[in-house]
Structure formats: C-alpha cells, structure tokens
Protein backbone atom coordinates (compact mmCIF):
# COMPACT_ATOMS: atom_id res chain seq x y z
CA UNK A 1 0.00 0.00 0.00
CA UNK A 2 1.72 3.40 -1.21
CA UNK A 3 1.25 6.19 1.36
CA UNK A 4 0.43 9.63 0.11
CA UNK A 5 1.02 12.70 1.68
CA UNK A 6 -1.96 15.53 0.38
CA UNK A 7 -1.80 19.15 1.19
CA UNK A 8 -5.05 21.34 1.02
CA UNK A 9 -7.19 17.92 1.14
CA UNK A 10 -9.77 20.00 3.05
CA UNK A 11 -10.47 22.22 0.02
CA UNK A 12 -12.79 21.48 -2.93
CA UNK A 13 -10.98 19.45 -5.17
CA UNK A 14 -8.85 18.29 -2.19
CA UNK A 15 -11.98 16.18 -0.57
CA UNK A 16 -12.37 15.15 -3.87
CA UNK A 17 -8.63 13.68 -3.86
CA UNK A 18 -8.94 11.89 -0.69
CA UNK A 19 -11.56 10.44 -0.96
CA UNK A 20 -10.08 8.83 -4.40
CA UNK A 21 -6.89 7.91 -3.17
CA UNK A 22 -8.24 5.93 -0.21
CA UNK A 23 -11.09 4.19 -2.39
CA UNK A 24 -8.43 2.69 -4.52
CA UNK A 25 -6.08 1.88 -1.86
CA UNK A 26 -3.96 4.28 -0.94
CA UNK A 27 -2.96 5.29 2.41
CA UNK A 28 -3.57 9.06 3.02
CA UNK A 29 -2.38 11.67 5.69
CA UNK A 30 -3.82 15.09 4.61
CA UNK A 31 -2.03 18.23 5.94
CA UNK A 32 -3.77 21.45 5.42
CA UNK A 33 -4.82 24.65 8.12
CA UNK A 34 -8.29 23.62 8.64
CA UNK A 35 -9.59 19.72 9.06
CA UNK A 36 -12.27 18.38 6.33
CA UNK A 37 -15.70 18.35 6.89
CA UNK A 38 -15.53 14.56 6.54
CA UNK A 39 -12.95 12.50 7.99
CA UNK A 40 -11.64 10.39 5.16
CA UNK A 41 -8.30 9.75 6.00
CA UNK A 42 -6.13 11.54 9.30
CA UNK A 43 -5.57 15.04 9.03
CA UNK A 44 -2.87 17.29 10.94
CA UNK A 45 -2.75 20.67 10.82
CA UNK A 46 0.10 22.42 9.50
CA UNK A 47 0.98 26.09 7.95
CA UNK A 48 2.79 25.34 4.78
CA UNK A 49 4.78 28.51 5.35
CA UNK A 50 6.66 27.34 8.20
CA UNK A 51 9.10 25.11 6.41
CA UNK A 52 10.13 23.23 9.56
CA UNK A 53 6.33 22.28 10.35
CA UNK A 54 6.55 20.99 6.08
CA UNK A 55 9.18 19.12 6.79
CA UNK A 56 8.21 17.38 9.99
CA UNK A 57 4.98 16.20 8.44
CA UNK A 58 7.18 14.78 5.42
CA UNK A 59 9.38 13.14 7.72
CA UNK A 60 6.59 12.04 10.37
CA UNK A 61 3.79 13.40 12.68
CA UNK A 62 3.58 11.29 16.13
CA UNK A 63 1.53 8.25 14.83
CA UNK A 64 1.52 9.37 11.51
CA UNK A 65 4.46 8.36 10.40
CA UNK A 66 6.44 8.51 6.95
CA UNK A 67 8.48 7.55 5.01
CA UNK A 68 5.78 8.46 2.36
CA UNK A 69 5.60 7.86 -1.58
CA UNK A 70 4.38 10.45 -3.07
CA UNK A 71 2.97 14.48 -2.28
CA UNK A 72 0.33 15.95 -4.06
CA UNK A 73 0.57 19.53 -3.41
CA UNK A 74 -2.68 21.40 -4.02
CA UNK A 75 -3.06 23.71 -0.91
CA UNK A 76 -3.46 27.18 -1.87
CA UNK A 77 -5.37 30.45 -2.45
CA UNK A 78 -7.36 28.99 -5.26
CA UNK A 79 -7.63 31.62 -7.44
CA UNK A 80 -6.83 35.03 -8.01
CA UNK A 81 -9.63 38.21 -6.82
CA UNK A 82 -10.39 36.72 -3.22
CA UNK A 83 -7.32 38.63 -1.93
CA UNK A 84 -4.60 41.39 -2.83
CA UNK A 85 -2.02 40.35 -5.23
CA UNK A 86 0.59 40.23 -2.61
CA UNK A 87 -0.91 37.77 -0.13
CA UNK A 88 -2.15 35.64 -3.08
CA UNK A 89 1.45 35.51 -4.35
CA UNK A 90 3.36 35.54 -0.83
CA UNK A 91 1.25 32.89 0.36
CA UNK A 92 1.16 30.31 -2.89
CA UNK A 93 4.70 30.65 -3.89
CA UNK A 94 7.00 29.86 -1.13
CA UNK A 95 4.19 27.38 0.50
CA UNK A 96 5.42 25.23 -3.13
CA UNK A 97 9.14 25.94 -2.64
CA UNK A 98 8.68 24.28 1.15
CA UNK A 99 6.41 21.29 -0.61
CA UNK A 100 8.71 20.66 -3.08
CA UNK A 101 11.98 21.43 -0.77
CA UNK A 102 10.58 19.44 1.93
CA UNK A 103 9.97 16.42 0.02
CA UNK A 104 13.37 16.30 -1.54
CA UNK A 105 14.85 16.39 1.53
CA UNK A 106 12.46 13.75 2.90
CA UNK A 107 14.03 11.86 -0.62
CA UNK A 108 10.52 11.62 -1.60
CA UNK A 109 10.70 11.11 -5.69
CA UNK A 110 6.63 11.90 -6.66
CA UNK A 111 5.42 15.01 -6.49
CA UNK A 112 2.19 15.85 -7.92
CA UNK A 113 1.07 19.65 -7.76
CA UNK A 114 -1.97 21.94 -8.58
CA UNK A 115 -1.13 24.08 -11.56
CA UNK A 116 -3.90 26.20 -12.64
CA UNK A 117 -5.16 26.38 -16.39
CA UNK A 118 -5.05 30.36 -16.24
CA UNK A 119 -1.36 30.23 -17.04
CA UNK A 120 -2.86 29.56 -21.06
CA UNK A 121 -3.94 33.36 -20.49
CA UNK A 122 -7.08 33.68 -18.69
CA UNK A 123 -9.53 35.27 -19.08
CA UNK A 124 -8.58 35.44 -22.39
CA UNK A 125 -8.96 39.35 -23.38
CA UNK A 126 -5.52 38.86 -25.29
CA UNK A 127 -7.01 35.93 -27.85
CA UNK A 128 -5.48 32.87 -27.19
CA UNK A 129 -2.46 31.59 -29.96
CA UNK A 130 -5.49 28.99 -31.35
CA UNK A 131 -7.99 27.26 -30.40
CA UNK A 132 -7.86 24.24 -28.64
CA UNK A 133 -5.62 25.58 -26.21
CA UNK A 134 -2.72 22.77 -25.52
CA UNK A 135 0.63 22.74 -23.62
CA UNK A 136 2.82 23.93 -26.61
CA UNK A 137 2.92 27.86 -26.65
CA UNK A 138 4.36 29.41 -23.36
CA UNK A 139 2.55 30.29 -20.50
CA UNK A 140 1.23 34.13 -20.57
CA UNK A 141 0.26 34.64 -16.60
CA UNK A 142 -2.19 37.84 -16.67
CA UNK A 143 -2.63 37.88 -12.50
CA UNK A 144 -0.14 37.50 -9.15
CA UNK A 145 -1.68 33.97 -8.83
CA UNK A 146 -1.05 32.58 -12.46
CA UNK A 147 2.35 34.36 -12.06
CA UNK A 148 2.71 32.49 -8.98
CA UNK A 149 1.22 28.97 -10.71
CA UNK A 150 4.21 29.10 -13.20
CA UNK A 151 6.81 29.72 -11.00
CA UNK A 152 5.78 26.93 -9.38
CA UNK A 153 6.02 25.07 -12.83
CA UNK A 154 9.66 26.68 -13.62
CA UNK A 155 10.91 25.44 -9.84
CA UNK A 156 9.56 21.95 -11.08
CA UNK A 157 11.72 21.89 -13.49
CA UNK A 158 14.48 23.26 -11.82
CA UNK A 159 13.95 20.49 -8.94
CA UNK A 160 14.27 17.93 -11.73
CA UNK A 161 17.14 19.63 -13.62
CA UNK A 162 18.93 19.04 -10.52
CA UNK A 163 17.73 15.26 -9.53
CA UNK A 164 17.22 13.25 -12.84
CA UNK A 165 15.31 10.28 -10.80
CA UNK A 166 12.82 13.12 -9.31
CA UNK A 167 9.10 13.25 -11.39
CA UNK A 168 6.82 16.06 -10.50
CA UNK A 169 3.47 16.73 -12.36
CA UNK A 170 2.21 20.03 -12.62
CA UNK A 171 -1.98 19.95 -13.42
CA UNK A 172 -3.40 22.62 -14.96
CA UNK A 173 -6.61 22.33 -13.42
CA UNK A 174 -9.78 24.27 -15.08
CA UNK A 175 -12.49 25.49 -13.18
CA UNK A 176 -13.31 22.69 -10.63
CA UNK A 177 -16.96 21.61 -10.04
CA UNK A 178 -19.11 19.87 -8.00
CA UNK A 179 -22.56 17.50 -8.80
CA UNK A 180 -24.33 20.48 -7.15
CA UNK A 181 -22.59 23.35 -9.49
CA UNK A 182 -24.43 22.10 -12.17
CA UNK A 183 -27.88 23.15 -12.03
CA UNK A 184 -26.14 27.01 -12.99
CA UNK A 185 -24.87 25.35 -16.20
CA UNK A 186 -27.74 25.44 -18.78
CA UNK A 187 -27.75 29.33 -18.30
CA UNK A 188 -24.27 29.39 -19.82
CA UNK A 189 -25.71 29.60 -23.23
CA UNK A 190 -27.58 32.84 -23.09
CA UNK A 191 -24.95 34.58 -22.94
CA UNK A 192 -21.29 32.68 -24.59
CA UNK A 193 -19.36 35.33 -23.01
CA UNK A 194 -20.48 34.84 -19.75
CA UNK A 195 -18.10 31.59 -19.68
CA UNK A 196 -15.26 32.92 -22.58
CA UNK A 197 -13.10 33.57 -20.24
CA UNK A 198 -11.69 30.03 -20.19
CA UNK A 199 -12.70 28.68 -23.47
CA UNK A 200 -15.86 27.04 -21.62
CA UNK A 201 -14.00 24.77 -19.80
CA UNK A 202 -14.47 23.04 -15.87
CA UNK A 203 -13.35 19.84 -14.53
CA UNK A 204 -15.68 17.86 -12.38
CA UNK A 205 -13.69 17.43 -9.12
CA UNK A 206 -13.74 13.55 -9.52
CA UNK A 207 -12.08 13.68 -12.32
CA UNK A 208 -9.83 16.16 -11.00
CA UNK A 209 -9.09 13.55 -8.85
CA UNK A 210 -8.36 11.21 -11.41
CA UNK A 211 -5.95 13.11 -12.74
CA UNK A 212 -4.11 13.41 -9.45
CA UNK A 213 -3.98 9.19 -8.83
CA UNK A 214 -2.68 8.64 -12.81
CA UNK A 215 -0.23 11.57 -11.61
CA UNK A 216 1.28 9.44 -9.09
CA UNK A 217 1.07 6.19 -11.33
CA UNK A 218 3.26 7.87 -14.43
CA UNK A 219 6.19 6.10 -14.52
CA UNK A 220 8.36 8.88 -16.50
CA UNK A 221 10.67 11.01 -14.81
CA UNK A 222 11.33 15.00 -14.94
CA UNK A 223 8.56 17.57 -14.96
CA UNK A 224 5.25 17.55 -17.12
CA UNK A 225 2.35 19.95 -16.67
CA UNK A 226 -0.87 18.95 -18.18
CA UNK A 227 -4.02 20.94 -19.21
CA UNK A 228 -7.00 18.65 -17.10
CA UNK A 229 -10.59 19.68 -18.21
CA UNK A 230 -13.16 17.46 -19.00
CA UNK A 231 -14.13 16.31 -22.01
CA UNK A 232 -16.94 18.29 -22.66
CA UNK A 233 -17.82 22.57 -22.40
CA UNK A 234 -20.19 24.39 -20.06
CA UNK A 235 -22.18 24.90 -22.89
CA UNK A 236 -24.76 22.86 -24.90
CA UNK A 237 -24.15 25.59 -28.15
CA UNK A 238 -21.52 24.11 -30.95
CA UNK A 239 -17.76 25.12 -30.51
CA UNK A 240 -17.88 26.25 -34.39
CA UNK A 241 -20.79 28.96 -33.48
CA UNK A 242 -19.59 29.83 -30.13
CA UNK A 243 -15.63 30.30 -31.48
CA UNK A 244 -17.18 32.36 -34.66
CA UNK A 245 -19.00 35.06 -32.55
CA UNK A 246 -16.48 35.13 -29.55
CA UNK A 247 -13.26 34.73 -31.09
CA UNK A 248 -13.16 35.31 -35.04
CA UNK A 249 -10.16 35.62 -35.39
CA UNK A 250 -8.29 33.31 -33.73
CA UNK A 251 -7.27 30.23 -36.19
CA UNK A 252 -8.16 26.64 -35.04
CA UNK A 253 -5.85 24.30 -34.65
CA UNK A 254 -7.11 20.77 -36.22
CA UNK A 255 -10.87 20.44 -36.14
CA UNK A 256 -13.47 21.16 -33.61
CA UNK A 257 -15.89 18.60 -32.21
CA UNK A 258 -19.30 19.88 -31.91
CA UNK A 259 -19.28 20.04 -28.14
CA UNK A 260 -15.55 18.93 -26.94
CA UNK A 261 -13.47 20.66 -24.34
CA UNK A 262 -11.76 23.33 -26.27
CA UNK A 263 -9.04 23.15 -23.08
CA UNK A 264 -7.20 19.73 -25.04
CA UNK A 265 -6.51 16.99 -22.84
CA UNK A 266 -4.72 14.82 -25.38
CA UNK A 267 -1.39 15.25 -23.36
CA UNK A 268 -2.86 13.65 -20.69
CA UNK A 269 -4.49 11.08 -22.17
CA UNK A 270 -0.81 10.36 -23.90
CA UNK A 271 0.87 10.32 -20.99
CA UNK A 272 -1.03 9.78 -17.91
CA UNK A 273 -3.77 7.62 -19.22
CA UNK A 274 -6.14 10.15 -17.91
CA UNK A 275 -10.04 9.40 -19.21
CA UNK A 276 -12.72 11.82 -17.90
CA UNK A 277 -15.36 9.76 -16.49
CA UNK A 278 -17.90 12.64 -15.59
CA UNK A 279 -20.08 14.93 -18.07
CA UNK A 280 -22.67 17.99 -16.25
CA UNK A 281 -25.05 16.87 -18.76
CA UNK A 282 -25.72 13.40 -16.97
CA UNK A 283 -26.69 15.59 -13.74
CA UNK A 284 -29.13 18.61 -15.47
C-alpha cells in the first residue's frame, strides 16, 4: 500500500482527492490549516509557510508516520480576486518551494502539484495563440496567482534539472466543479461570453481527482504539466458557433468537435492515461 502525503485535502478538489486515493487503496495523511468536513483519512494541521512544520509532516507526525511515496501539493489560495495580489502571491509561492523542498529532503521522488489552467492566459482578453488551447505555446500569466502557478512550474523543473530520478506533475486544473454546481450550467448559453473567459471549460472534481492518482502512477521522470478539463464545455451551443462570434479571429488548430473541451486533454491522455469519467449533462 503506497502512502500519500496531500496538502489542502480540506479544500474542494482536495476532498475530492482523498476520498479517491483511499477508495483505490492508498494510504492518506492530509495536511492542510483547517480539518475536512468529513474525515476520510487523518488530518494534521500544518501552515505550509513554516518550512520546519513541512518538513516534519514529510518526515513524520507522532503516529503518523512517513516515510511516504508520493505528495500531491494542491493547498493554496485557489484563485486570483479573493485577496490582494501580494498575499495571493506571498502565500502560494514559497508554500510550493517548502512542498517541493521538503519532500526532496524527505528523498521523496513523486510530487504531484496543482497548476492552474489560467497560465494559457485567462480570461482570455488577449485571444489565445489557437484554439484548442494545448501545452505547446508558453505560458502568458495575466494575474499574481497565475504568475505564482508558473513559478511553481519553472521550480519543477528546476527540482528535476537538478535530480534526474525526481518526477513532479504540474496539473493545470480548469475550473473545478461539483454535482451540485451544475444546475447554474444550462444558463451558460444565453450569454457565450459569460463563460469565454476560459474557453468554456471546468473539470468535475472527480475527475480532477483522477488526474491526481494517474499523476502518481506515471512512470516517467522530470517535470510535465498537463491541461485537465473534462471532455466536454459548459455549454450545450456548438464550438464552431460559439468560437465564430467570440473569437473570429483566432485560427483553429485541427478540427473542432461539436461540443468537446476546447481546453485539449490529449497530453494527458498520452501520458497519464487520464479518461474523464464525468459529463454535467448526466446531472441537469
């Protein structure tokens, strides 16, 4: 049984994690400020800006003991506007460098991490390259926190220039819902802009979760990030009509399925075997 270390398990997508790894086996110590509603696995509570505290739960809490397998890293501010752009960024960034820090000293070789799809460019009022969206143009940060989600990609790499047996997995996560999110989504199409501002895109948080377990089962080594969306849009309109009135201009890149995520996924398909399981239409 592989024992997984989760920061931010208490948040949205977090719950969603935990309560994945430990249905398929895993055994799961959560670290995060603030204890889940539900108690799916132990929790301890730790700031993730102390690096001592980081490193002590790495190493070994009392009875919760290491040495553990992997980290998956999503504890965070989750997105930029809920707080200035300096406590967004002060808090996000260094809480990754003591993650990541921590867990190579801990000689922990899996690290899994929440990325953030807004380093493609949300919201999008600079036209993305093309449409789908994938992993091959740079990342073009427009806030403090996407700023601070790919500096947390570029110390990935770094972390892996410097240890060629270390893998960490950066997820570009889109908008992350739950079953009860859903009854908002047939409005969507009364307005396509309403939703432009990531390509109508969202990831249903047990897929999310998904993608976090095939994280920790890739067997390469280095850094990846990966654009995770599901496989379908907010929107029950067709791509062609919606991409026609809300960005004319902007070429397309291979052809566009009638209702597919315009946030590609094929990456992670590739490489992590990741299969979206979940569609908001099966819930409206």
């Amino acid at each position: 049984m592989a024992k997984v270390l989760v920061t931010g398990g208490s948040g949205k997508l977090g719950r969603a994690v935990l309560k994945d790894l430990v249905a398929n086996g895993y055994e799961v110590l959560n670290i995060d400020q603030t204890l889940p509603r539900d108690a799916i696995c132990p929790s301890v509570r730790i700031d993730l800006a102390d690096f001592g505290q980081v490193l002590e739960a790495m190493l070994g809490v009392d009875e919760h003991k290491g040495p553990f397998d992997a980290v998956v890293h999503l504890a965070a501010i989750p997105a930029p506007g809920q707080f200035s752009n300096s406590r967004t960024f002060k808090n996000n960034v260094p809480s990754s460098y003591n993650v990541f820090e921590a867990a190579r000293q801990a000689g922990i070789k899996n690290v899994v991490f929440a990325s953030s799809e807004t380093v493609l460019g949300l919201p999008f009022d600079n036209p993305p390259p093309y449409i789908p969206v994938d992993e091959e143009y740079f990342p073009r940060p427009e806030t403090a926190y996407s700023l601070g989600k790919l500096l947390d990609e570029q110390m990935a790499a770094q972390f892996c220039r410097w240890d060629a047996s270390l893998k960490m997995v950066g997820l570009r996560f889109s908008n992350v819902m739950d079953v009860e999110d859903y009854k908002a989504f047939p409005s969507f199409d009364n307005d396509p802009r309403k939703r432009k501002w990531n390509l109508w895109g969202y990831i249903d948080a047990r897929d999310g979760a998904q993608a976090v377990r095939r994280g920790i089962e890739a067997e390469f080594k280095g850094f990846e990030a990966f654009i995770i969306a599901n496989a379908d849009t907010v929107m029950r309109r067709d791509n062609k009509s919606l991409v026609a009135e809300v960005f004319p201009n902007v070429p397309i890149k291979g052809s566009l399925s009638p209702n597919g995520t315009l946030l590609s996924i094929d990456k992670a398909k590739r490489l992590l075997d990741y299969n979206p399981q979940h569609s908001w239409k099966n819930h409206v």
